[in-house]
N, C-alpha and C. Protein backbone atom coordinates (compact mmCIF):
# COMPACT_ATOMS: atom_id res chain seq x y z
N UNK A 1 0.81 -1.19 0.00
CA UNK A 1 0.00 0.00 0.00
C UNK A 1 0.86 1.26 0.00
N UNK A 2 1.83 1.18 0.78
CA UNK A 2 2.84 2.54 0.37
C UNK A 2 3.57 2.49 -0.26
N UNK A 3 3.57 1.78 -1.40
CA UNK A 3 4.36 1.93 -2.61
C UNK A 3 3.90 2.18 -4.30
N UNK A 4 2.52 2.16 -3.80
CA UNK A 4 1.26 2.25 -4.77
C UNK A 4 1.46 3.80 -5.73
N UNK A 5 1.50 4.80 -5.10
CA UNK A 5 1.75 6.17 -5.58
C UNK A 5 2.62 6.45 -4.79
N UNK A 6 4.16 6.37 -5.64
CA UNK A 6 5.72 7.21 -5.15
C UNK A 6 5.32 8.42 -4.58
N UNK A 7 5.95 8.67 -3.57
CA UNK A 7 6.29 10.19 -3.12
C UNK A 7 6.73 11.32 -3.95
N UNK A 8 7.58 10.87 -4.87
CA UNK A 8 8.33 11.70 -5.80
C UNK A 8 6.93 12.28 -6.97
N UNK A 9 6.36 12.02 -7.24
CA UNK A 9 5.60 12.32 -8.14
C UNK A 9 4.42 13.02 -7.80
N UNK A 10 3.84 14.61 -7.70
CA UNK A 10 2.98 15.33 -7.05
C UNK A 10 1.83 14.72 -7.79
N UNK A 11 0.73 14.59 -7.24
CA UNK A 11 -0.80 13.83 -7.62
C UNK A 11 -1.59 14.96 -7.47
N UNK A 12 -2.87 15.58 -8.04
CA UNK A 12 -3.41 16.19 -8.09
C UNK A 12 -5.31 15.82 -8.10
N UNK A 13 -5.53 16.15 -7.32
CA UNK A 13 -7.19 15.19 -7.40
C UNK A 13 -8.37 16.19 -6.99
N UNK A 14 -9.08 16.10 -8.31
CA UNK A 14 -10.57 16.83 -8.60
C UNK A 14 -11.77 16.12 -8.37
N UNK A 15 -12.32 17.36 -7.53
CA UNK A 15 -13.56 16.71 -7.50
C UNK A 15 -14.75 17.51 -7.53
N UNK A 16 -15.71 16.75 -8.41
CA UNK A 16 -16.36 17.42 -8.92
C UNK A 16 -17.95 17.79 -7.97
N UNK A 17 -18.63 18.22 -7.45
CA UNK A 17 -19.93 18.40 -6.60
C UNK A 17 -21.15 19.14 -7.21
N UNK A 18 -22.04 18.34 -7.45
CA UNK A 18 -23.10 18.34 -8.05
C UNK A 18 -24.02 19.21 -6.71
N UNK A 19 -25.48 20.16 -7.58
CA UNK A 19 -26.42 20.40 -6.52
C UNK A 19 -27.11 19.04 -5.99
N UNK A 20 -27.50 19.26 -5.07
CA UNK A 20 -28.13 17.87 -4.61
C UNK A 20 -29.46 17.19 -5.76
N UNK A 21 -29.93 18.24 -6.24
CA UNK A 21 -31.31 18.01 -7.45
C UNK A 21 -31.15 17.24 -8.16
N UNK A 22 -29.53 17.54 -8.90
CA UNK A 22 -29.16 17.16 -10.15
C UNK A 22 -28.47 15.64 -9.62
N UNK A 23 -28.06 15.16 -9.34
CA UNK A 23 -27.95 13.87 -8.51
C UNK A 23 -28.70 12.73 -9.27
N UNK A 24 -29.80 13.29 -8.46
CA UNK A 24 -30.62 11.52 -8.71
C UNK A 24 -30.69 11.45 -10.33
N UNK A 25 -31.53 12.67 -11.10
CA UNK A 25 -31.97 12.76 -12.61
C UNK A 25 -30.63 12.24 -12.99
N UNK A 26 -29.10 12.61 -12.74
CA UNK A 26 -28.37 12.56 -13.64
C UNK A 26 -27.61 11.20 -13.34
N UNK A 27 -27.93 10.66 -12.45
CA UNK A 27 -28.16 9.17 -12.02
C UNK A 27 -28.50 7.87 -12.97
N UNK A 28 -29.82 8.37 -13.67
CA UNK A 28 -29.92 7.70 -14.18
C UNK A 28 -30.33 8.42 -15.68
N UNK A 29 -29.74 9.38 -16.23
CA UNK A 29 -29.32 9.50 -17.52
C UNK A 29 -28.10 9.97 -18.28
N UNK A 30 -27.77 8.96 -18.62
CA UNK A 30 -26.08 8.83 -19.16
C UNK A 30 -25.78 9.65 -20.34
N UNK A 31 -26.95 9.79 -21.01
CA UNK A 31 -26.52 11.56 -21.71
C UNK A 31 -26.30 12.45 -21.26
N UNK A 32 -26.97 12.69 -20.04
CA UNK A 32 -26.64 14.20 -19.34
C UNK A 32 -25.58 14.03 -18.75
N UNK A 33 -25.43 12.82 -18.24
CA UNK A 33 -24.10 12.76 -17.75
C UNK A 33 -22.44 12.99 -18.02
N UNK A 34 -22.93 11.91 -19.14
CA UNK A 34 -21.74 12.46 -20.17
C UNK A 34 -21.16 13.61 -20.26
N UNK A 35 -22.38 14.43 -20.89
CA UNK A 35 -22.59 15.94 -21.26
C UNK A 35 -21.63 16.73 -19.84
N UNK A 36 -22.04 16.30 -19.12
CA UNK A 36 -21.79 17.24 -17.63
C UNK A 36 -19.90 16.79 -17.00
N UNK A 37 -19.88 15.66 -17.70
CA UNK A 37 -18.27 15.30 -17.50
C UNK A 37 -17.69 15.36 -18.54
N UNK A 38 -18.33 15.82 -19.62
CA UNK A 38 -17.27 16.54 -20.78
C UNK A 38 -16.98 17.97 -20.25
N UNK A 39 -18.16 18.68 -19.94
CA UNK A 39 -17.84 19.90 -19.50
C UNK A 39 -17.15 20.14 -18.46
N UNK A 40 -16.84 19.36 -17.14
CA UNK A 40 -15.67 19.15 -16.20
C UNK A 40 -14.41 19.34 -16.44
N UNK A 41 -13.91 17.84 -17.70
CA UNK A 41 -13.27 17.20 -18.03
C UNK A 41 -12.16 18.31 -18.76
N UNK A 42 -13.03 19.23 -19.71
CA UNK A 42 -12.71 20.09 -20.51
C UNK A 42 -12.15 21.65 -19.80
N UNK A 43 -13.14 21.77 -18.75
CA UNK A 43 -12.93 23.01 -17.86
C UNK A 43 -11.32 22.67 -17.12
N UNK A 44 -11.30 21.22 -16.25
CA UNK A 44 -10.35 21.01 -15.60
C UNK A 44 -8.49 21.12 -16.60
N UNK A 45 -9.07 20.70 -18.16
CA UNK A 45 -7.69 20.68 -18.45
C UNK A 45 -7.70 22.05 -18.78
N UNK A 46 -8.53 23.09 -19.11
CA UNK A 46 -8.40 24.14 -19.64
C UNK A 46 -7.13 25.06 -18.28
């Protein structure tokens, strides 16, 4: 377990938080979903 991710190498970790509304709907539709982690995905490398 402590050799899993070296020390030497800085890690960086996003996370993303939805309103509570959008949750369940986007739960169970994988278009919007998509849609909503392209726009993350895209923001985060920007």
């Amino acid at each position: 377990m402590d050799h899993v991710l070296p020390e030497q190498i800085p890690i960086r970790q996003w996370v993303l938080t939805l309103p509570y509304p959008l949750c369940y709907p986007l739960a169970f539709d994988a278009k919007h979903l998509s849609h909503v982690l392209s726009l993350f995905t895209d923001t985060v490398a920007a």
